[in-house]
N, C-alpha and C. Protein backbone atom coordinates (compact mmCIF):
# COMPACT_ATOMS: atom_id res chain seq x y z
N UNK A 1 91.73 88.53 102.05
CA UNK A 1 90.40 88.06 102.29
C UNK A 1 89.48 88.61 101.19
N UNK A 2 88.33 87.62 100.79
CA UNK A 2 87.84 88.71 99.52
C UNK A 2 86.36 88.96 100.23
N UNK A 3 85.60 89.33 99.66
CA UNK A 3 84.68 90.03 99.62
C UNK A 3 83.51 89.19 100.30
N UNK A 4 83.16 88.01 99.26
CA UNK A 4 81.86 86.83 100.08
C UNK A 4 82.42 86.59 101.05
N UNK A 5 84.01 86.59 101.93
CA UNK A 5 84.19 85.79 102.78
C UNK A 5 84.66 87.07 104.09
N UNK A 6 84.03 88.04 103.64
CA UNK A 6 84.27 89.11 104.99
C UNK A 6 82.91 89.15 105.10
N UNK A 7 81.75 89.17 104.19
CA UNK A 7 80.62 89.22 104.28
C UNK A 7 79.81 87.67 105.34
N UNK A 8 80.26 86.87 104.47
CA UNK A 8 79.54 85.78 105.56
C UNK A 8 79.98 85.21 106.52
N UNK A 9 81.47 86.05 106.84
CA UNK A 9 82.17 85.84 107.93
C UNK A 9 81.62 86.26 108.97
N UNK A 10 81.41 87.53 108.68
CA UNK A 10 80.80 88.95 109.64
C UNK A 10 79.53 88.46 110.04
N UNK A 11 78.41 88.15 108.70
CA UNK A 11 77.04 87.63 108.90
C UNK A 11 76.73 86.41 109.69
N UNK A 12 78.18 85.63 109.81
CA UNK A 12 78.07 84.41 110.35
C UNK A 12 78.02 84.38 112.40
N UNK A 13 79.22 85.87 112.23
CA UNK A 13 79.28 86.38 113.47
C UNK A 13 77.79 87.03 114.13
N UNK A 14 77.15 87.62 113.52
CA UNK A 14 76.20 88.18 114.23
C UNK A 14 75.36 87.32 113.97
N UNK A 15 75.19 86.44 113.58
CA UNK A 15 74.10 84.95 113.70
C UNK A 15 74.21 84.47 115.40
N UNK A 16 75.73 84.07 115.22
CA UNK A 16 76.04 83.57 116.65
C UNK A 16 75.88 84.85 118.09
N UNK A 17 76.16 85.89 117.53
CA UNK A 17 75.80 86.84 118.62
C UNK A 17 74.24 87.06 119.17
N UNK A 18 73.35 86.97 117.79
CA UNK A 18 71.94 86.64 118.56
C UNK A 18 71.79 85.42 119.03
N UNK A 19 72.20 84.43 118.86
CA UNK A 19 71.75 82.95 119.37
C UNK A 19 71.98 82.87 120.44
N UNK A 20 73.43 84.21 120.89
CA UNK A 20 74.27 83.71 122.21
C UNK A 20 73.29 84.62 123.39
N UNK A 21 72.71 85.44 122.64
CA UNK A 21 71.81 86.64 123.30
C UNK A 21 70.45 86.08 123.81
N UNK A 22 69.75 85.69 123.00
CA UNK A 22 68.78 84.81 123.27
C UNK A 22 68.96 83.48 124.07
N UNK A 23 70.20 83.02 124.14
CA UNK A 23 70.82 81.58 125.03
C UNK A 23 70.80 82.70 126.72
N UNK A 24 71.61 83.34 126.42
CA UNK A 24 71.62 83.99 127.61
C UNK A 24 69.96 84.75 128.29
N UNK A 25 69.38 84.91 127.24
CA UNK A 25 67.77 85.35 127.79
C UNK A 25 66.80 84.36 128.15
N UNK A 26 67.37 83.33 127.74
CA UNK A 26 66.69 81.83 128.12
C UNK A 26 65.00 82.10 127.16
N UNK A 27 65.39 82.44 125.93
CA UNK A 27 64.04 82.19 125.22
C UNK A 27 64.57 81.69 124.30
N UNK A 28 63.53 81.13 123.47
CA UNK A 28 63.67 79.97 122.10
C UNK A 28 64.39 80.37 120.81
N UNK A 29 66.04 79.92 121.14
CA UNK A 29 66.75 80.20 119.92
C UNK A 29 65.89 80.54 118.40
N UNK A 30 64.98 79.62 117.68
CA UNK A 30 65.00 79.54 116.58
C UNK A 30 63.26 80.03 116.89
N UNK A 31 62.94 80.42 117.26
CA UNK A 31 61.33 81.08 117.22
C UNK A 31 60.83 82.21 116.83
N UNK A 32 61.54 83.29 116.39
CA UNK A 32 61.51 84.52 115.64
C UNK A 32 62.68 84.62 114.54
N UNK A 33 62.56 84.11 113.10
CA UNK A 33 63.42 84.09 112.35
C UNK A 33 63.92 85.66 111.86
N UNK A 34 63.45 86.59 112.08
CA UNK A 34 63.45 87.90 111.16
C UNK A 34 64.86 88.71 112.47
N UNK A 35 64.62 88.54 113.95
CA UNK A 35 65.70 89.01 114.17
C UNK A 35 67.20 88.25 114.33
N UNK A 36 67.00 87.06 113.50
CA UNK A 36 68.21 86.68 113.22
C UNK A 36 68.55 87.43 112.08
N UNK A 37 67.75 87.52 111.03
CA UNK A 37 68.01 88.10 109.78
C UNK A 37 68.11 89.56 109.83
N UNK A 38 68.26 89.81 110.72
CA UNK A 38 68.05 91.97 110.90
C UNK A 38 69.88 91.52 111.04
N UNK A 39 70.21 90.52 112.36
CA UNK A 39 71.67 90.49 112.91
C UNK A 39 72.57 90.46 111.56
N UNK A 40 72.16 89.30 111.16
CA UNK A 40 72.98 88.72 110.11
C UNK A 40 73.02 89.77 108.78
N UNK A 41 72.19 90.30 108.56
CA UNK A 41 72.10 91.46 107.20
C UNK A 41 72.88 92.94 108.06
N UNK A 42 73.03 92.87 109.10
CA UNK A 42 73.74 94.15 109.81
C UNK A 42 75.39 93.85 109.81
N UNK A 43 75.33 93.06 110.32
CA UNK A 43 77.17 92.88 110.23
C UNK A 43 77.31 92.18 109.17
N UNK A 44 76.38 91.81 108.05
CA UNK A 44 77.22 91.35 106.84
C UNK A 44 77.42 92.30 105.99
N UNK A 45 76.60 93.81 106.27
CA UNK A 45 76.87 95.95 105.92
C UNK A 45 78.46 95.74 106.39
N UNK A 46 78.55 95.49 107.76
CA UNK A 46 79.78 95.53 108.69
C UNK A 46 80.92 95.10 107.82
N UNK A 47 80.52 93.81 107.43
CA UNK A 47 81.62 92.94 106.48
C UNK A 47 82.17 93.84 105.20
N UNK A 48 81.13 94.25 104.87
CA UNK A 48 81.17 94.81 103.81
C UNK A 48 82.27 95.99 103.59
N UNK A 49 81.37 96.67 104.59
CA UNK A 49 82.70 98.06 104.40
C UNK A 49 83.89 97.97 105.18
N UNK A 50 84.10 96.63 105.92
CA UNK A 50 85.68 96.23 106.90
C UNK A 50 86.11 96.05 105.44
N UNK A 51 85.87 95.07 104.49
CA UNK A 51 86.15 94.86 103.30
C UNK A 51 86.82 95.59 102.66
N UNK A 52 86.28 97.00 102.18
CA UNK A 52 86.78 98.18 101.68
C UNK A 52 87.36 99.12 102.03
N UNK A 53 87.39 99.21 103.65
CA UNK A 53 88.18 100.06 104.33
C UNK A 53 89.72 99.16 103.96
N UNK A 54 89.85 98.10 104.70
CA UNK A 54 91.22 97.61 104.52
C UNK A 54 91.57 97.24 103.08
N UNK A 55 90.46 97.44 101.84
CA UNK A 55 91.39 97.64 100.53
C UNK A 55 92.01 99.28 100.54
N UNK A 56 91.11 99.93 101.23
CA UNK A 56 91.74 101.31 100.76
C UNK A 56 92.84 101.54 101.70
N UNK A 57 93.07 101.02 103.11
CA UNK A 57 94.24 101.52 103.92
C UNK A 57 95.05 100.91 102.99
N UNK A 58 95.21 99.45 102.29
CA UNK A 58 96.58 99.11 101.42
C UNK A 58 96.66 99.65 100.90
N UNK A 59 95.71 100.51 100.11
CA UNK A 59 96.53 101.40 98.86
C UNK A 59 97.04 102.25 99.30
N UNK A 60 96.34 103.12 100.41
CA UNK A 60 97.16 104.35 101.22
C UNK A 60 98.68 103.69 101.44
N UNK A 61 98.82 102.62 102.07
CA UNK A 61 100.11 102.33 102.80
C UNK A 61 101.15 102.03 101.64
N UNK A 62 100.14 101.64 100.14
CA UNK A 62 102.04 101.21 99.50
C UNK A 62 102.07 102.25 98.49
N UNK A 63 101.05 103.05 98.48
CA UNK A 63 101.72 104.79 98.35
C UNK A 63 102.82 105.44 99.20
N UNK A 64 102.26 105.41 100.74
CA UNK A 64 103.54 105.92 101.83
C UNK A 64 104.61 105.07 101.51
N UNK A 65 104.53 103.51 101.21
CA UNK A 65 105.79 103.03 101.33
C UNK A 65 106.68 103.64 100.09
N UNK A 66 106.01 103.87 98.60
CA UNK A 66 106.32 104.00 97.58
C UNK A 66 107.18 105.26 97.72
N UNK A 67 106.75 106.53 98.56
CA UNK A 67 106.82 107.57 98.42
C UNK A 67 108.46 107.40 99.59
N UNK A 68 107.90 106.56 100.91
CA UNK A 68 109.46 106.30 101.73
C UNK A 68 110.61 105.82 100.84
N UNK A 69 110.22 105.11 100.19
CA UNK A 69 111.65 104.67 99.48
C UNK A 69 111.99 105.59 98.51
N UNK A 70 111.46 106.22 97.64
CA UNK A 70 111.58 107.11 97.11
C UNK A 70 112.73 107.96 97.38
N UNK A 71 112.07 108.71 98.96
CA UNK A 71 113.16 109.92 99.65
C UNK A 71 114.61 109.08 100.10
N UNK A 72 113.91 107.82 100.63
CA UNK A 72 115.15 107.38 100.86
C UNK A 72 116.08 107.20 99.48
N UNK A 73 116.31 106.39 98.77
CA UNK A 73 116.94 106.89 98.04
C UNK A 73 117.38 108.13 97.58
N UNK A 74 116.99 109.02 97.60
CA UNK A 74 117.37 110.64 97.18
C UNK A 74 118.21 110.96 98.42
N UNK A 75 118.07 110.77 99.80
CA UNK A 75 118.63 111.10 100.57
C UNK A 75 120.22 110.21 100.80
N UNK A 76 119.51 108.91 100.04
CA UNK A 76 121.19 107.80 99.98
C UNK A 76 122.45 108.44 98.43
N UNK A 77 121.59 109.11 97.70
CA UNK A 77 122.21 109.73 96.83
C UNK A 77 123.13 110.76 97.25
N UNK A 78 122.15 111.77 98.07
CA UNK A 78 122.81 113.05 98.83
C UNK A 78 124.05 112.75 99.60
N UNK A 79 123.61 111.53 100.58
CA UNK A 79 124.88 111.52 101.29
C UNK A 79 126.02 110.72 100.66
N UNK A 80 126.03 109.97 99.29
CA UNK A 80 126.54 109.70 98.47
C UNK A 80 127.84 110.93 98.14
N UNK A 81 126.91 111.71 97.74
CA UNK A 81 128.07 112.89 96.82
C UNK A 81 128.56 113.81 98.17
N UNK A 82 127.83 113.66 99.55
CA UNK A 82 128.41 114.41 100.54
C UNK A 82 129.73 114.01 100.80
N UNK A 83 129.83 112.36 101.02
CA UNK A 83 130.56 111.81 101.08
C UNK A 83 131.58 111.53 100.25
N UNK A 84 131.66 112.01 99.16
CA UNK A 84 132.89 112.02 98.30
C UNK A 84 133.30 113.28 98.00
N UNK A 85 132.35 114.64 98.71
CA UNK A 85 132.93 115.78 98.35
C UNK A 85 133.69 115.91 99.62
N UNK A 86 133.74 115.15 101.13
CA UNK A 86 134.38 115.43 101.96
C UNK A 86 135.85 114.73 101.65
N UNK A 87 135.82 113.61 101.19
CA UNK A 87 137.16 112.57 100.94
C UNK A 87 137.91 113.65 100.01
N UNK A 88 137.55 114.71 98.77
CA UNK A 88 138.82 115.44 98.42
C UNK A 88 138.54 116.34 99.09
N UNK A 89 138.14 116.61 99.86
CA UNK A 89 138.60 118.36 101.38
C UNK A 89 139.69 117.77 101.80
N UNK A 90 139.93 116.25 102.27
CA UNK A 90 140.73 115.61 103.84
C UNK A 90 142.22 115.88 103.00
């Protein structure tokens, strides 16, 4: 997902969350424009840093993965030579 589209995703969401707020308060959807624009500039912050949090968990995660395969291999090595130092014991 990139960036304009977590932003006016998010902004798009809290558009509809005041409309649905004001539907439910039974006053005039479109008659105070500024607290639509407080909603919409708040969760499109929201968008913003969902944005950058889940770029930074990927990088965290294909470090861990980088670092899992890593051991794994070293550990498929180990039992590699374990396994051929037991075949001349037998």
């Amino acid at each position: 997902m990139t960036l304009i589209s977590s932003i006016l995703g998010f902004s798009a969401f809290g558009f509809g969350a005041r409309c649905f707020q004001l539907g439910l308060q039974h006053r005039p959807i479109f008659d105070a424009p500024t607290g639509h624009l407080i909603a919409s500039g708040a969760f499109g912050v929201i968008g913003y840093g969902a944005f950058y949090a889940d770029k930074k968990q990927t990088a965290l995660l294909a470090e861990k993965k980088k670092i899992l395969l890593e051991r794994r291999e070293k550990e498929n090595l180990e039992w590699q030579a374990n396994k051929g130092q037991q075949a001349h014991a037998v």
